[in-house]
Every structure is written in C-alpha cells, then in structure tokens.
Protein backbone atom coordinates (compact mmCIF):
# COMPACT_ATOMS: atom_id res chain seq x y z
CA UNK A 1 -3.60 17.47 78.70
CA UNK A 2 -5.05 14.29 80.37
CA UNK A 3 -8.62 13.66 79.19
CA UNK A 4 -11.64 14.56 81.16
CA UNK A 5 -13.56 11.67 80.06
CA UNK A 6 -12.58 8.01 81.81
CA UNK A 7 -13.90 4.47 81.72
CA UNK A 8 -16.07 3.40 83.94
CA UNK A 9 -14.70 3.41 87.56
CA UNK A 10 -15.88 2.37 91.11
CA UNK A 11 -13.35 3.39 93.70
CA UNK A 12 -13.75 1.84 97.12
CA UNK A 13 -12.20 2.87 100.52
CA UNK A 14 -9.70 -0.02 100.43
CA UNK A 15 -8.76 -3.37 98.55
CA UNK A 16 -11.00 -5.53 100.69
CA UNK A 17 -13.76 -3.84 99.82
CA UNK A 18 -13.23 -4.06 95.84
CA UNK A 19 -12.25 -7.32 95.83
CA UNK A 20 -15.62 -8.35 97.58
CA UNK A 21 -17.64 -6.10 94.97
CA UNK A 22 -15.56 -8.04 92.11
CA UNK A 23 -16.60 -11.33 93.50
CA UNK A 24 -20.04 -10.09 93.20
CA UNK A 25 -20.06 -9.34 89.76
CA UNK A 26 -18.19 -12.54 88.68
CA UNK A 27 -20.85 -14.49 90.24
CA UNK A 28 -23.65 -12.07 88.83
CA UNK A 29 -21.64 -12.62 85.26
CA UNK A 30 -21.72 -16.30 85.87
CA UNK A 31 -25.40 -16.75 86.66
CA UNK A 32 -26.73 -14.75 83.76
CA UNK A 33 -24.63 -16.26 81.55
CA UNK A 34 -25.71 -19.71 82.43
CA UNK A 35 -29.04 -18.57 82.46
CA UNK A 36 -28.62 -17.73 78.65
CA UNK A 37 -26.43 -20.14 77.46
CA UNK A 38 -25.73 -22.91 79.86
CA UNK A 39 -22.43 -21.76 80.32
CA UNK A 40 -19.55 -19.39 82.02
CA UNK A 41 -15.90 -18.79 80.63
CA UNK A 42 -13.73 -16.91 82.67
CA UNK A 43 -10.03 -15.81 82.52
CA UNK A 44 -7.92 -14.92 85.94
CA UNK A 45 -4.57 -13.12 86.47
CA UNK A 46 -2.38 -14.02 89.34
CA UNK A 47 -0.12 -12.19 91.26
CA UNK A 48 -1.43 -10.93 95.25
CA UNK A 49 -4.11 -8.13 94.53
CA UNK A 50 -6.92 -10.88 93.24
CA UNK A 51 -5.84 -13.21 95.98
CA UNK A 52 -9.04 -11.79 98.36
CA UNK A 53 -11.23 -11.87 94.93
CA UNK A 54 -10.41 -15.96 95.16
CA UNK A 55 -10.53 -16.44 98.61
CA UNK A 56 -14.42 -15.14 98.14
CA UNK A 57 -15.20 -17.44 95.35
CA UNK A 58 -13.82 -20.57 97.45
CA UNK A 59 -16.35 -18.96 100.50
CA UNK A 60 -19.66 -19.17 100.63
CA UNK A 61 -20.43 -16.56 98.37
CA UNK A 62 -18.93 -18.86 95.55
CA UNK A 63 -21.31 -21.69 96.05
CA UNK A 64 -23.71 -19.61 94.23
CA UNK A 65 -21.14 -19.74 91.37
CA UNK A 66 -22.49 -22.40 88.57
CA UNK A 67 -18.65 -24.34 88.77
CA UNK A 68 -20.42 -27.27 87.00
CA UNK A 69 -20.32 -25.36 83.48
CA UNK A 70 -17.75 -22.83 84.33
CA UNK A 71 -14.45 -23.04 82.72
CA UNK A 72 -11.78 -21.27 83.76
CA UNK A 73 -8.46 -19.66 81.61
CA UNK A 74 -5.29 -18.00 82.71
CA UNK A 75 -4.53 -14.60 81.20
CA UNK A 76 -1.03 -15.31 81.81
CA UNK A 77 1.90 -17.70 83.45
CA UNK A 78 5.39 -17.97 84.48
CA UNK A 79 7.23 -20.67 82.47
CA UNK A 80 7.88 -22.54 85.27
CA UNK A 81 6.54 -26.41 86.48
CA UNK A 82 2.65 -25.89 88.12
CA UNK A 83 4.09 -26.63 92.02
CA UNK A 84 6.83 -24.06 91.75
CA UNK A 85 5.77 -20.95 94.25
CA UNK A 86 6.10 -18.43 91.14
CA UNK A 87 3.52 -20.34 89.13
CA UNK A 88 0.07 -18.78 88.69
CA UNK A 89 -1.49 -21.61 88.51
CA UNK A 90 -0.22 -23.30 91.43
CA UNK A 91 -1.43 -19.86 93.49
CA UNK A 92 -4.96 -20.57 91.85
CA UNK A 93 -4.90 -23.69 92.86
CA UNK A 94 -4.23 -23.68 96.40
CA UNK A 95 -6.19 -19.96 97.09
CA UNK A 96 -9.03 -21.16 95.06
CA UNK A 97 -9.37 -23.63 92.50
CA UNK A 98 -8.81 -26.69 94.98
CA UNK A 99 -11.55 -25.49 97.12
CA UNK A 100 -14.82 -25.04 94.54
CA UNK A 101 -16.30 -28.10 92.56
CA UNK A 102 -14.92 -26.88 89.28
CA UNK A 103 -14.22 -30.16 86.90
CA UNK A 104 -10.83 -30.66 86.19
CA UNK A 105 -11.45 -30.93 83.06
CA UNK A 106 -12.61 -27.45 82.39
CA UNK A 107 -9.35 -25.63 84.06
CA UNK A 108 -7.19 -24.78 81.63
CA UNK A 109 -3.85 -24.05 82.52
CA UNK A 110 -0.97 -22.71 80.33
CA UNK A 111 1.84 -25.64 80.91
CA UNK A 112 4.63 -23.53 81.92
CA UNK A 113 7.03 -26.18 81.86
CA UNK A 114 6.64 -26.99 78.40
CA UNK A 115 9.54 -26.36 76.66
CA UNK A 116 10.53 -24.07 74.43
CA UNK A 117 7.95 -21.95 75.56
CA UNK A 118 6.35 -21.11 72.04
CA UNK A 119 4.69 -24.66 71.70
CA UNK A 120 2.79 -24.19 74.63
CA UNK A 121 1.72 -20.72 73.17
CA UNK A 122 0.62 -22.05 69.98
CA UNK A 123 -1.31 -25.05 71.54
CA UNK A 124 -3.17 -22.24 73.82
CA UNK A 125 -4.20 -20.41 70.67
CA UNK A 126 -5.47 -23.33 69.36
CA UNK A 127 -7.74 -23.84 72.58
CA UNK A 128 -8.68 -20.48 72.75
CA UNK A 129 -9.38 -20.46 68.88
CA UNK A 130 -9.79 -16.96 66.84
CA UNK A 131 -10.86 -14.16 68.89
CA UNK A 132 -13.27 -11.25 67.86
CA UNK A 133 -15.05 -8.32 69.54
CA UNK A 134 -17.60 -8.85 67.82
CA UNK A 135 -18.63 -12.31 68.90
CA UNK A 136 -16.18 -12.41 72.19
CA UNK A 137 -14.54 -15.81 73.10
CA UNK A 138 -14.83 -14.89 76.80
CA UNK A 139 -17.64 -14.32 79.05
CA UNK A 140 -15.49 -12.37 81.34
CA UNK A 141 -11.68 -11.47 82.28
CA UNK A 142 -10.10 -10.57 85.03
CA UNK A 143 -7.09 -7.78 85.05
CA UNK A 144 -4.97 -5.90 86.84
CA UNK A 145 -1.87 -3.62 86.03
CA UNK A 146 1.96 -3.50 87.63
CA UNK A 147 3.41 -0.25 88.56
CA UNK A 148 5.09 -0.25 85.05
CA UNK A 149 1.73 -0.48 83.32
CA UNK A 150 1.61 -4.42 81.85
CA UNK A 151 -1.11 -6.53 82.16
CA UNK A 152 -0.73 -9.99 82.07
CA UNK A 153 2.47 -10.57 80.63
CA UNK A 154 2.07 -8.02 78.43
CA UNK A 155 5.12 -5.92 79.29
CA UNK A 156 5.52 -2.08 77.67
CA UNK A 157 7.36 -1.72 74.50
CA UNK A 158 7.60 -5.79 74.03
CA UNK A 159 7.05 -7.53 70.76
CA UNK A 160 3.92 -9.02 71.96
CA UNK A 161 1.73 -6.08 72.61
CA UNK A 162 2.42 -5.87 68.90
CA UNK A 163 0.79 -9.40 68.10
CA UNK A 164 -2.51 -8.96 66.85
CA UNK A 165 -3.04 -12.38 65.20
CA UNK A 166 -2.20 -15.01 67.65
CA UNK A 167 -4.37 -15.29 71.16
CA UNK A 168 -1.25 -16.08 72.93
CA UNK A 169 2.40 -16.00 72.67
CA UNK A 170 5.66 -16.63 74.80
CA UNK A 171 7.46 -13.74 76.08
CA UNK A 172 11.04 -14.45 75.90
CA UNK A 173 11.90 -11.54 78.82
CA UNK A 174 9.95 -10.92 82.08
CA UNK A 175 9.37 -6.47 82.51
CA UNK A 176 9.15 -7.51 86.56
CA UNK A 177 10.31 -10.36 88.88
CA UNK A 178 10.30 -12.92 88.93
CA UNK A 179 12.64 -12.72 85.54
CA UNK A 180 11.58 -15.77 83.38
CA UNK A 181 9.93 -16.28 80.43
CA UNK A 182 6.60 -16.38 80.48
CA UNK A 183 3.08 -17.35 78.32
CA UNK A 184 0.19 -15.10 77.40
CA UNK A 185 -3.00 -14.03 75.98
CA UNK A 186 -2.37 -11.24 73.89
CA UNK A 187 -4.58 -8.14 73.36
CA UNK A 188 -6.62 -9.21 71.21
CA UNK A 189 -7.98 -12.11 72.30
CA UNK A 190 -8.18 -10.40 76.51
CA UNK A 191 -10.41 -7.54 74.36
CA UNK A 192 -12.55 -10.67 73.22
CA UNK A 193 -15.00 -10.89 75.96
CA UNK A 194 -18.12 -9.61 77.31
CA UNK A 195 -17.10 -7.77 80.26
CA UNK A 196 -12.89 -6.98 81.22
CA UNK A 197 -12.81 -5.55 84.18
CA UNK A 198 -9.34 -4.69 86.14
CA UNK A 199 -8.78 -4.73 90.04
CA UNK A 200 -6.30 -2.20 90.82
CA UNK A 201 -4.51 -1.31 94.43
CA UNK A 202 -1.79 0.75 95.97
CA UNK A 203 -0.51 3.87 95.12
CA UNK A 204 2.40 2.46 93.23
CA UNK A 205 0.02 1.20 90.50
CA UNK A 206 -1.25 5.57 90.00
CA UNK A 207 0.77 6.72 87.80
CA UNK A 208 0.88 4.15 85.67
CA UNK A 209 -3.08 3.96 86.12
CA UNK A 210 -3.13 8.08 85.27
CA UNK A 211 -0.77 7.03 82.32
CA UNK A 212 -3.14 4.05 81.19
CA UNK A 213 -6.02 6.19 80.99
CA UNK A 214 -4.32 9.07 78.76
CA UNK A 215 -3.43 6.57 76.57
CA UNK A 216 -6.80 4.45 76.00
CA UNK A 217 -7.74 6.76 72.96
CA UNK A 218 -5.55 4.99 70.56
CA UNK A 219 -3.82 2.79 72.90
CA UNK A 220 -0.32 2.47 73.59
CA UNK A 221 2.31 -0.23 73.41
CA UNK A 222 4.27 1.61 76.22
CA UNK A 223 0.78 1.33 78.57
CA UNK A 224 -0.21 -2.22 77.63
CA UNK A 225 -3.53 -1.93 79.60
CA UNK A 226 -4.37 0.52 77.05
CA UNK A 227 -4.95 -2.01 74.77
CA UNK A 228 -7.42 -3.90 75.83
CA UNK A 229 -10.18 -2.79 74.22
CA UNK A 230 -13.50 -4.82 74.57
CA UNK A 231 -16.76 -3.82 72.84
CA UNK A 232 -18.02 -2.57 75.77
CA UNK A 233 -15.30 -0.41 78.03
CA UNK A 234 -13.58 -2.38 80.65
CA UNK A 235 -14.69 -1.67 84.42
CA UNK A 236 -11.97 -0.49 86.64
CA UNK A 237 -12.32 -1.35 90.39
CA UNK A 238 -9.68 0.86 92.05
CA UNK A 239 -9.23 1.41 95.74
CA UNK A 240 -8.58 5.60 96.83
CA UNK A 241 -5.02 4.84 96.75
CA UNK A 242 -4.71 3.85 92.99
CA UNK A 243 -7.07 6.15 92.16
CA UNK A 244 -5.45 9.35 93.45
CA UNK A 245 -4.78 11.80 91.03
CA UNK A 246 -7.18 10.81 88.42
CA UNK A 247 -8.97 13.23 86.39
CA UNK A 248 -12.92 13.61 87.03
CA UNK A 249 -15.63 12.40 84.76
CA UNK A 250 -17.32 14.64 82.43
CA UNK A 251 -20.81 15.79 83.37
C-alpha cells in the first residue's frame, strides 16, 4: 500500500513556475549561508529540466547571489571532454556559469576526459573529502530524477548506489543516453548537505516519482532517489504533471 505520509512537496502549475521558486531558494540558501559563515557550496545536475533554474541565476535575480564565495560542484558528468554537447559541464557553462562572476577557481568540474574514469573519481573524493549528515559537506544540492528513477548517475540496481564509502565513483555503464561512462557523487556524500531539494517535470518522471516515494522508508537501490537521505528531508518541487497520482499528506 503506498504510504500516506510524503516529503515535503510544492507542486506548481507548470515547470516555469518551479524552476523560478527554486531559484529563489538557492539564492535565499546562499545569502543566509554567507551571512553565517562567509560562504555558499552548491552542487548542480545537468540534463534540460534545471536549464530555466540557470537561466534565472545568470538574470537579474542572480546578482543577488554572493558568486564571490560561492563554489559550485557537479553531482554528476558524462566522461566525455568539457566542449563536447553531452558534457554537463559544458551545458553549465554556456546556460549559466559563463554569465555570473563566479571565480574560476571555485567551479569544480569532474574532468570527464580523464582517463580511465576511476582516477578522476578518486581525485573528486579527495576534493569533496569525507561526507557526514551530521556535519554536511554541502550547503545545498540540486536533483532531479529520469523516468527510470536515477539521480545523478546513480542508475537502479548499479554497483554504485551500493558505495557507501567513497563520495564519488565512475560508472562503467550509462542506465539512459547518452551511453558512456560516466562520474558521480554517490549517496552518501549528495545526503551530506543542508538542504537537497529535487526539481521534477513531465509526466514521464510519475511513476517513477510514485515509486521513489514508496520506497524512501528504507530506501531502495532499484529507486536511487530513495537514497538520498539528508538530515533534514529533501524538498521536492514538482510541476501537476509529475505529481499526478501521488498519494495525499497525512493530516
């Protein structure tokens, strides 16, 4: 029987709108957190539902963004060079990135041409460092899920939504096109931050967000999303057509 009780959820009338209220609260979460530590950490996702999230922070809503002392991570990448048209990076960059007074020196890119792949994971754990719940590495993360249920390159039934150790591995096989190997941050250290929050659209991404919630109880290795499990429950921003068919909240 599918659960009653869900995370927290806003569900707006269409993508446009959630990506502009997601903008909002990255820019909230960056101001208060410069305001109490003189600094903002924040990991993106690429793929096209964000893209009107990034086009906001490169508007004028993002010059209230502190870029100076923001530093910016990649949940995930394609192991490809940064100026091929499948790299997430290179999408960043061009939608975003290029646009906003960020230092170069605080973007921090997985190198997907790096070869093999698994150096490049292990010298992103290293930057990333150990990751804990408790004390989160991250000051916020942006998510979203595929139709099949990944997130990031966390692909269901793979070997790394087993890895609870590392912050990042390689993934030897792509779950969805474009089929190459790619890098990512694992579970673990995505749950290691102060506020996940996923963006979710279409109604090819319901079932597997219906499936995603049933399984957030223990979490499942066949619903990746499941598995990211901050201290404080992630914030889904869903539009009505991702949302259909999910249960209601509990009184």
């Amino acid at each position: 029987m599918v659960p009653r009780v869900i995370p927290p959820v806003a569900v707006f009338p269409d993508l446009d709108a959630a990506s502009d209220a997601f903008a909002r609260r990255i820019v909230a979460n960056g101001r208060a957190a410069v305001r109490e530590k003189g600094s903002f950490s924040l990991v993106i996702s690429g793929g096209r539902t964000p893209v009107g999230v990034y086009e906001r922070l490169a508007g004028p809503l993002g010059r209230r963004l502190p870029w100076e002392v923001t530093s910016v991570y990649f949940a995930d990448e394609r192991c490809v060079p940064p100026g091929d048209a499948e790299s997430n990076f290179g999408a960043a960059w061009s939608t975003f990135l290029s646009r906003v007074p960020v230092p170069g020196r605080r973007v921090h890119r997985f190198r997907g041409e790096v070869r093999p792949p698994s150096r490049e994971a292990a010298r992103y754990s290293r930057l990333v460092g150990a990751v804990r719940t408790d004390s989160p590495r991250f000051d916020m993360v942006l998510l979203g899920i595929g139709p099949d249920g990944h997130t990031a390159s966390l692909f269901p039934g793979s070997r790394a939504t087993l890895e609870r150790r590392r912050p990042a591995v390689a993934v030897r096989r792509s779950g969805q096109p474009p089929y190459v190997p790619r890098l990512t941050l694992t579970a673990p250290a995505l749950s290691s931050a102060r506020d996940v929050c996923f963006l979710v659209a279409g109604s090819d991404k319901a079932d597997a967000l219906r499936a995603t919630f049933r399984a957030r109880a223990k979490g499942d290795p066949m619903h990746p999303a499941s598995l990211v499990r901050p201290a404080r429950p992630a914030v889904w921003f869903l539009d009505r057509a991702a949302a259909r068919g999910l249960p209601p909240a509990a009184p």
